[in-house]
C-alpha atoms as a PDB file:
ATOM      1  CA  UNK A   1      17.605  29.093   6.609  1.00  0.00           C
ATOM      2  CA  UNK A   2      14.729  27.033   5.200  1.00  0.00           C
ATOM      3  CA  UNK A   3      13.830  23.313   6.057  1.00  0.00           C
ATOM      4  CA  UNK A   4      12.855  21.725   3.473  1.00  0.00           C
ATOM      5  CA  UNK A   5       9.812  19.280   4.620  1.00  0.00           C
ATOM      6  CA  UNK A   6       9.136  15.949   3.498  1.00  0.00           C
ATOM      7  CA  UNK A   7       5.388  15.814   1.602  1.00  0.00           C
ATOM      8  CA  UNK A   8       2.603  14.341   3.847  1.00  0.00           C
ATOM      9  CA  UNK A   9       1.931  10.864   3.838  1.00  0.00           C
ATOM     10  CA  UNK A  10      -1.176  10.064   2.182  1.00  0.00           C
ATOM     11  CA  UNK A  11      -3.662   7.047   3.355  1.00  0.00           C
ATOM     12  CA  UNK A  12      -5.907   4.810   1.520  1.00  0.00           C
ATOM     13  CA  UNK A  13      -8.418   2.545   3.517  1.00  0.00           C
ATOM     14  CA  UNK A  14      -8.064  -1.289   2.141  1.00  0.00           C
ATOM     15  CA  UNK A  15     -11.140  -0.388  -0.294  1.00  0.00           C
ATOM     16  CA  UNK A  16      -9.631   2.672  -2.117  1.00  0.00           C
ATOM     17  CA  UNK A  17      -6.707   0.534  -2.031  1.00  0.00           C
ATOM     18  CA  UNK A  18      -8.391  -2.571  -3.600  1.00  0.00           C
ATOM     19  CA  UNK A  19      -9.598  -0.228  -6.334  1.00  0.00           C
ATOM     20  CA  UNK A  20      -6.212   1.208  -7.111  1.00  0.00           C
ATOM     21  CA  UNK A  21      -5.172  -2.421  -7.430  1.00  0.00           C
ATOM     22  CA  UNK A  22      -8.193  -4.886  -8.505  1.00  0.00           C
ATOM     23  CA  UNK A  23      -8.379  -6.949  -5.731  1.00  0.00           C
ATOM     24  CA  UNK A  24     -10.797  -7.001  -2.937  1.00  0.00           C
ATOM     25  CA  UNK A  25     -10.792  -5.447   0.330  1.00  0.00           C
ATOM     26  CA  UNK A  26     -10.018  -8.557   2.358  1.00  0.00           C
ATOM     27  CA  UNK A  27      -6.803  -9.749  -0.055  1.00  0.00           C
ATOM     28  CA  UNK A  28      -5.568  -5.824   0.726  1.00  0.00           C
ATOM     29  CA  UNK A  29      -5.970  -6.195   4.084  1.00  0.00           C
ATOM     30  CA  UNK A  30      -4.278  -9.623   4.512  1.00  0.00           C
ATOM     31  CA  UNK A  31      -1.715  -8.043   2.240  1.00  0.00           C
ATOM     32  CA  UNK A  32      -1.128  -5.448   4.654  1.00  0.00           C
ATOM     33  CA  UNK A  33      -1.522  -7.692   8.021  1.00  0.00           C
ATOM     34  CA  UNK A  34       2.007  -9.931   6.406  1.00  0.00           C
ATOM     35  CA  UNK A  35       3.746  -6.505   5.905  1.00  0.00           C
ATOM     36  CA  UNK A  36       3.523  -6.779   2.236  1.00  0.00           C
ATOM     37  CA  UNK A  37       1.774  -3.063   2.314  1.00  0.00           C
ATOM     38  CA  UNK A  38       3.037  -0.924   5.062  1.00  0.00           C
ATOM     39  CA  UNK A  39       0.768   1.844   6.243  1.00  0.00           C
ATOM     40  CA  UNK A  40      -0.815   2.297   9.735  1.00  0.00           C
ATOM     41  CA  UNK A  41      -3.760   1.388  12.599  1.00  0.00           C
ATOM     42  CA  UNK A  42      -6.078   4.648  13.380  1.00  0.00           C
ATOM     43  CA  UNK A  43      -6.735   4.869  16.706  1.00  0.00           C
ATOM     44  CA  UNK A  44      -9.456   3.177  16.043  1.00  0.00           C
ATOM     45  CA  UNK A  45      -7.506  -0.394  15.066  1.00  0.00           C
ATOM     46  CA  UNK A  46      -8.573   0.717  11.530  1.00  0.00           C
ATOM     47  CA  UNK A  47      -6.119  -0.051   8.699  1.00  0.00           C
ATOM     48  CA  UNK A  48      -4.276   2.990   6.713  1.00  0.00           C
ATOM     49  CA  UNK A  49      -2.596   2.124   3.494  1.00  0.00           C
ATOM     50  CA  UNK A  50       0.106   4.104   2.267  1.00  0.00           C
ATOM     51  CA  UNK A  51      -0.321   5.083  -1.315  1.00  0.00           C
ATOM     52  CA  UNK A  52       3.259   4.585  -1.904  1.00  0.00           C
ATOM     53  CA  UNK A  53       3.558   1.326  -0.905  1.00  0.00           C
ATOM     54  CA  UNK A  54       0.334   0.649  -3.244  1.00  0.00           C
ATOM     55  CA  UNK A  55       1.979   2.127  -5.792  1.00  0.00           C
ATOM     56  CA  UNK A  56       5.101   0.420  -4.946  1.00  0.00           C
ATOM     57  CA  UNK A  57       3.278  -3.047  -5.282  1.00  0.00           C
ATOM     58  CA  UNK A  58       1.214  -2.072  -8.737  1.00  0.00           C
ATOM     59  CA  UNK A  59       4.972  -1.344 -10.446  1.00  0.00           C
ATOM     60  CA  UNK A  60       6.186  -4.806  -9.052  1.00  0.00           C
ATOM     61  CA  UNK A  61       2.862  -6.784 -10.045  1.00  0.00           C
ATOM     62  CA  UNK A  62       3.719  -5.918 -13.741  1.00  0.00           C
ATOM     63  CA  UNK A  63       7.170  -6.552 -13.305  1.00  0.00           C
ATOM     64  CA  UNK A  64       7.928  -9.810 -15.709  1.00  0.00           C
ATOM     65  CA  UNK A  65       8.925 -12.946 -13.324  1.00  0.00           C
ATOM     66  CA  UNK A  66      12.045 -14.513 -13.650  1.00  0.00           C
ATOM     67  CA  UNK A  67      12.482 -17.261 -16.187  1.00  0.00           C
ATOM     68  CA  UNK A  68      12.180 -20.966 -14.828  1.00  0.00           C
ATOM     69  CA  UNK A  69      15.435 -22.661 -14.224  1.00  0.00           C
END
């Protein structure tokens, strides 16, 4: 029987990420420090971004906002 694995989680440091969105480094990483982003600490205390949750994030920024009651 086969297991069928999950793909790998890929990481983005807050400066790839800021790229992928086009905002700097520090917005990204106050982004991810209020859980808006999820991703992980290194060892290190260094921030990992997932690139789904970028992703995630660059489909919702061009969602349209709701109309104004």
């Amino acid at each position: 029987m086969s297991t069928v694995q999950p793909p790998p989680v890929e990481y983005l440091t807050p400066q790839e990420a800021a790229a992928e969105l086009g905002f700097v480094a520090e917005t990204v990483t106050k982004w991810f420090d209020e859980g808006l982003l999820t991703g992980i600490r290194s060892p290190g205390g260094h921030r990992r971004i997932e690139r789904a949750s970028v992703e995630a994030l660059k489909v919702s920024m061009k969602a349209p906002l709701p109309p104004k009651a």
